[in-house]
N, C-alpha and C. Protein backbone atom coordinates (compact mmCIF):
# COMPACT_ATOMS: atom_id res chain seq x y z
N UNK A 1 -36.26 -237.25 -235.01
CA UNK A 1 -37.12 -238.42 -234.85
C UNK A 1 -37.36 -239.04 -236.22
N UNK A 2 -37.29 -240.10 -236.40
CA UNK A 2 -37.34 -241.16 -237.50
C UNK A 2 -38.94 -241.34 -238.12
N UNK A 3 -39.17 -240.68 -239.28
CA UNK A 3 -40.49 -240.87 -239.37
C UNK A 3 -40.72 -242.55 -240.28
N UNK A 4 -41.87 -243.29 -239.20
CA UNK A 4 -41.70 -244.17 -239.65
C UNK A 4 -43.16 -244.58 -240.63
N UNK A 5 -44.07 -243.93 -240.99
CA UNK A 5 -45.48 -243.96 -242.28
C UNK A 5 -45.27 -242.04 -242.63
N UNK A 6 -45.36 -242.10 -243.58
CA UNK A 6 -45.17 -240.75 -243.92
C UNK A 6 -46.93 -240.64 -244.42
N UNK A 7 -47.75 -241.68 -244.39
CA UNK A 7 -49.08 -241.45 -244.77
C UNK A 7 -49.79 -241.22 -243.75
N UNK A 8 -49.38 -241.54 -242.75
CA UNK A 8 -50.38 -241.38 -241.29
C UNK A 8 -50.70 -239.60 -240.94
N UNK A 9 -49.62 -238.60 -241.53
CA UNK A 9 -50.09 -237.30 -241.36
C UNK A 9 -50.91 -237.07 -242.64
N UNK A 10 -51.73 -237.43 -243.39
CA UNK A 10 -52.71 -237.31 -244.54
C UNK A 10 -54.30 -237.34 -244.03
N UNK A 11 -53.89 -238.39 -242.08
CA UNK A 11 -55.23 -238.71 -241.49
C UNK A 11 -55.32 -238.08 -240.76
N UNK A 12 -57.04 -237.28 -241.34
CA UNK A 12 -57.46 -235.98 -240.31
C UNK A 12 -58.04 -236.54 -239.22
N UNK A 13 -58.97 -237.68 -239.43
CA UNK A 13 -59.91 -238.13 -238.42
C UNK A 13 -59.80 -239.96 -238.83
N UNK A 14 -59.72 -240.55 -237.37
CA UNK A 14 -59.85 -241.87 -237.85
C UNK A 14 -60.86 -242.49 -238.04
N UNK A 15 -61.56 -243.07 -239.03
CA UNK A 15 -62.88 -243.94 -239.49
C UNK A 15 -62.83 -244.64 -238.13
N UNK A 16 -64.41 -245.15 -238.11
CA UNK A 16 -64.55 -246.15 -237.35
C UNK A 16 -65.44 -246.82 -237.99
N UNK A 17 -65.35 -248.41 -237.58
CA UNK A 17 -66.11 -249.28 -238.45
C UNK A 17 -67.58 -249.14 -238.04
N UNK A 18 -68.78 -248.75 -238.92
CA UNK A 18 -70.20 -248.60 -238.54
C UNK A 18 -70.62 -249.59 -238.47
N UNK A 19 -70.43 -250.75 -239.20
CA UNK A 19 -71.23 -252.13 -238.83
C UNK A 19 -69.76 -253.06 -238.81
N UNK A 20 -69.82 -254.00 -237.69
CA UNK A 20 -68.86 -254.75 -237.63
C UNK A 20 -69.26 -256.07 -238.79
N UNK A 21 -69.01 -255.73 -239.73
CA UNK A 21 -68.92 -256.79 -240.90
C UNK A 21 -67.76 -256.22 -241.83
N UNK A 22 -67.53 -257.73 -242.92
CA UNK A 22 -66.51 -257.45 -244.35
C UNK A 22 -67.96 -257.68 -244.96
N UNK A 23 -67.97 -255.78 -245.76
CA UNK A 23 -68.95 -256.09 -246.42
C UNK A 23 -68.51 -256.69 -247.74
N UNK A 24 -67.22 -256.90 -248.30
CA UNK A 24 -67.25 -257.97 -249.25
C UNK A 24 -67.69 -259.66 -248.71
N UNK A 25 -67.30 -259.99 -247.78
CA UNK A 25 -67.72 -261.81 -247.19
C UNK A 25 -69.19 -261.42 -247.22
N UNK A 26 -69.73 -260.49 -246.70
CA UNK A 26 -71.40 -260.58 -246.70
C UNK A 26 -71.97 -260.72 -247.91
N UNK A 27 -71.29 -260.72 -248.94
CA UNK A 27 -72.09 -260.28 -250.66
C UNK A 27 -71.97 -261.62 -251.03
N UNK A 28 -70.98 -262.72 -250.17
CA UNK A 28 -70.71 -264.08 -251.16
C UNK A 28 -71.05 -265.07 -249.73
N UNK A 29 -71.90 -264.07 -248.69
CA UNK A 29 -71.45 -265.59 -247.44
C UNK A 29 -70.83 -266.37 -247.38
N UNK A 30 -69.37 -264.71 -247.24
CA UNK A 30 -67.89 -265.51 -246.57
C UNK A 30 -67.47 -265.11 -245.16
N UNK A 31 -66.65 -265.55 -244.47
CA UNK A 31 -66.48 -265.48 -242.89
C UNK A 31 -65.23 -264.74 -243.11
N UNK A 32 -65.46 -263.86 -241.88
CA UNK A 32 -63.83 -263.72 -241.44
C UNK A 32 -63.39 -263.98 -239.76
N UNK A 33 -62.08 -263.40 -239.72
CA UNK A 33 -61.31 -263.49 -238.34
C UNK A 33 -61.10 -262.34 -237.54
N UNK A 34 -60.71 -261.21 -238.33
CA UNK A 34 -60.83 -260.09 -237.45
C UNK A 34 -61.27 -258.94 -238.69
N UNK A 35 -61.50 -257.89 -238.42
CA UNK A 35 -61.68 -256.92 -239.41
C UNK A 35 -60.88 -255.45 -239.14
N UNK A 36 -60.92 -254.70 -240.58
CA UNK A 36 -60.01 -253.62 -240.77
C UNK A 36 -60.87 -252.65 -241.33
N UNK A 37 -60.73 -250.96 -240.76
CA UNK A 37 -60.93 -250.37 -241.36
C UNK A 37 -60.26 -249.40 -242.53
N UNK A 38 -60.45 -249.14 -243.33
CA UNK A 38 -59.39 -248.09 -244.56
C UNK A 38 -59.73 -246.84 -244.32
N UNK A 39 -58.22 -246.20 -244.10
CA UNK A 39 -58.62 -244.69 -243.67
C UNK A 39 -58.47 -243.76 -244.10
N UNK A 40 -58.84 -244.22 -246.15
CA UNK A 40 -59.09 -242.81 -247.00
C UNK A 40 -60.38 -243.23 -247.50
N UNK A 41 -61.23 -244.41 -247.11
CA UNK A 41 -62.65 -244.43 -247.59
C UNK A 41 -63.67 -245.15 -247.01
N UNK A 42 -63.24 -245.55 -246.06
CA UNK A 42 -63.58 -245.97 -244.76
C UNK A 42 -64.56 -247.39 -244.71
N UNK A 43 -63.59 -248.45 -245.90
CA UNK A 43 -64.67 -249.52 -246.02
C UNK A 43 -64.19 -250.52 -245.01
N UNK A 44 -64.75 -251.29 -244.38
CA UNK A 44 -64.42 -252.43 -243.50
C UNK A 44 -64.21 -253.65 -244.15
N UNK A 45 -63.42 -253.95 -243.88
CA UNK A 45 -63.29 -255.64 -244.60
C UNK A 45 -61.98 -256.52 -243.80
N UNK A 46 -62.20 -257.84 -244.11
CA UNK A 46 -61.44 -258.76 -242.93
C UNK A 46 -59.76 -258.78 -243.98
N UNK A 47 -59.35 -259.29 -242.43
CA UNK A 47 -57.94 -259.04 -242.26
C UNK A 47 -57.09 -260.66 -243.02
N UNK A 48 -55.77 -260.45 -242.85
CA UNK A 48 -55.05 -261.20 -244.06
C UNK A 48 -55.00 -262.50 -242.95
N UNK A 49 -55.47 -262.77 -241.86
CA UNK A 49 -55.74 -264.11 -241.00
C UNK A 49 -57.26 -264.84 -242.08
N UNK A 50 -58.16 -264.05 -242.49
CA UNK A 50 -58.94 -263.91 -243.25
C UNK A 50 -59.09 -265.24 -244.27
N UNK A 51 -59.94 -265.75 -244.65
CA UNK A 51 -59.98 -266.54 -246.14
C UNK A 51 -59.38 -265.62 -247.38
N UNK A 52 -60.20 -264.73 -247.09
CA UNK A 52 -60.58 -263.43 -247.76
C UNK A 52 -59.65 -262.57 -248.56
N UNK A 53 -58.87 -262.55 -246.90
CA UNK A 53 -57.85 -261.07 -247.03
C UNK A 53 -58.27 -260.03 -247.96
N UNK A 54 -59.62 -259.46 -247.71
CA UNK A 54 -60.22 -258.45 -248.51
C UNK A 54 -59.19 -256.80 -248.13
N UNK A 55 -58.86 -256.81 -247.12
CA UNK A 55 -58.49 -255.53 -246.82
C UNK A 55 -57.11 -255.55 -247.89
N UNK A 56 -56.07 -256.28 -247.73
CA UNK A 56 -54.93 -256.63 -248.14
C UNK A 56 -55.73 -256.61 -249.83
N UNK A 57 -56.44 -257.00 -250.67
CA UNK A 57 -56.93 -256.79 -251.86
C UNK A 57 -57.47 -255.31 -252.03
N UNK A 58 -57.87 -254.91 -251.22
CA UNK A 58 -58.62 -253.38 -251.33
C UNK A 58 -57.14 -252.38 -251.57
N UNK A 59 -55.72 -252.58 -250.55
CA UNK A 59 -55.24 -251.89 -251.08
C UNK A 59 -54.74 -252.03 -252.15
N UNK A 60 -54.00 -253.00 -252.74
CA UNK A 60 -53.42 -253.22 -254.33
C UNK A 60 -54.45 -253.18 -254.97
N UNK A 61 -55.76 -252.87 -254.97
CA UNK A 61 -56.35 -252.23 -256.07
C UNK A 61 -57.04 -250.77 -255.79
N UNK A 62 -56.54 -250.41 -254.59
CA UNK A 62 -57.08 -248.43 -254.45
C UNK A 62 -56.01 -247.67 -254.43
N UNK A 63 -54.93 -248.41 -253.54
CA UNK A 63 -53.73 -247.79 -253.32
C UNK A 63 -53.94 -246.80 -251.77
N UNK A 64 -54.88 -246.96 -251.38
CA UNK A 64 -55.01 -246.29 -249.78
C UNK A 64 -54.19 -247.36 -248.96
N UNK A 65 -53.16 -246.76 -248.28
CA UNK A 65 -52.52 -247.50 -247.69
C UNK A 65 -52.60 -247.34 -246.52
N UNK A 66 -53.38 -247.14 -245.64
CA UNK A 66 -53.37 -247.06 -244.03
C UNK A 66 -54.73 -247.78 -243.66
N UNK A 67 -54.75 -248.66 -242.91
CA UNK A 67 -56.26 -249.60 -242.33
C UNK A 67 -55.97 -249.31 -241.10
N UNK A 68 -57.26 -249.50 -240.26
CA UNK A 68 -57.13 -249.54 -238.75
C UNK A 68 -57.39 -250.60 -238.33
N UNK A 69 -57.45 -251.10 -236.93
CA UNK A 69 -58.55 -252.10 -236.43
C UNK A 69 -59.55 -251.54 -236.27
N UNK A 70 -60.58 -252.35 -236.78
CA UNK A 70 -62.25 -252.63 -236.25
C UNK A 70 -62.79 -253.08 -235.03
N UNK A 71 -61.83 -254.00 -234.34
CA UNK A 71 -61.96 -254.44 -233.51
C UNK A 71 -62.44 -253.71 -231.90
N UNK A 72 -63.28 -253.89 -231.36
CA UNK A 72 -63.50 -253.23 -230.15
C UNK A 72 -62.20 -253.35 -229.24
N UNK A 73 -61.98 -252.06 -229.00
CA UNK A 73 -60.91 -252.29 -227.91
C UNK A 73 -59.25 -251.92 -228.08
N UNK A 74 -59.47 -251.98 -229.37
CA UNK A 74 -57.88 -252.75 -230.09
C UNK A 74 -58.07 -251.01 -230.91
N UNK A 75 -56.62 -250.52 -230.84
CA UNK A 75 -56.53 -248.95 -231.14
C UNK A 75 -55.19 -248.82 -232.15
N UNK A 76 -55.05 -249.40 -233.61
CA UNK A 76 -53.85 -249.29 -234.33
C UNK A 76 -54.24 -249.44 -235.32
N UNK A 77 -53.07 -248.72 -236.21
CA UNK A 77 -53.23 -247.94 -237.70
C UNK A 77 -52.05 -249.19 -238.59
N UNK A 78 -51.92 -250.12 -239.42
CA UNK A 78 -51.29 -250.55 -240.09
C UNK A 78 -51.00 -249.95 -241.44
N UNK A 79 -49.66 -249.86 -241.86
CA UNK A 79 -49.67 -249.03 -243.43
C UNK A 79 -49.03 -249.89 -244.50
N UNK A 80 -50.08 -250.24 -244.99
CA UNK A 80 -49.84 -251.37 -245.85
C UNK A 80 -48.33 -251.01 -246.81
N UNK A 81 -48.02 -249.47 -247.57
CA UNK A 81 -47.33 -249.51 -248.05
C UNK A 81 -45.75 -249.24 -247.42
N UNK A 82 -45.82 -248.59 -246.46
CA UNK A 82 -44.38 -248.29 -245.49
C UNK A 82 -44.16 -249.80 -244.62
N UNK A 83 -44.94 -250.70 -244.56
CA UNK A 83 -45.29 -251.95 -243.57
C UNK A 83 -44.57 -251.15 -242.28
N UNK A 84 -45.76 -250.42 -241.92
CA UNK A 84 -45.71 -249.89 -240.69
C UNK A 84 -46.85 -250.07 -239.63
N UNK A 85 -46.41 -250.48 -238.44
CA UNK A 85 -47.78 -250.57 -237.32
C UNK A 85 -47.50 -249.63 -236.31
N UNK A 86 -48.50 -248.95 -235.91
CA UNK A 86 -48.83 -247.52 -234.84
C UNK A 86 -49.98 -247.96 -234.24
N UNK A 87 -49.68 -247.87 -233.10
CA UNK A 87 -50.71 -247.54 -231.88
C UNK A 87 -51.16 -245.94 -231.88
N UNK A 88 -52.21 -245.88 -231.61
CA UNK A 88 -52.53 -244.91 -231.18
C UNK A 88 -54.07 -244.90 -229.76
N UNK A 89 -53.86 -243.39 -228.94
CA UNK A 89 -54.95 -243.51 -228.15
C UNK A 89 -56.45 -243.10 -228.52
């Protein structure tokens, strides 16, 4: 089988977003479109549809490369550095 994020086995447990906000847009009352969580430090911030694209900035400057959705409902792991997308249940 073709492994396609070699970072996704690093995640023991998946974050979930505690407050549905980008707490960077909240510090400058900025908006977003959808939001992401990061799943080696578990900050929330909006997605690259975004003004923002805070998540997409969080990794080129942490280097954690796996976000989830925040989104209610919506169940997938994006890896910023393999540009890999996974569903999961």
């Amino acid at each position: 089988m073709e492994e396609i994020c070699k970072h996704l086995e690093d995640i023991q447990e998946i974050k979930v977003a505690s407050e549905l906000v980008c707490e960077e847009c909240k510090k400058v009352d900025g908006w977003w479109v959808h939001l992401r969580t990061c799943q080696t430090c578990g900050a929330t911030l909006c997605c690259d549809s975004s003004p923002a694209k805070h998540m997409t900035k969080h990794f080129h400057h942490t280097g954690h490369p796996v976000a989830s959705s925040a989104e209610p409902g919506e169940k997938w792991l994006w890896c910023y550095e393999d540009e890999a997308f996974v569903e999961y249940e």
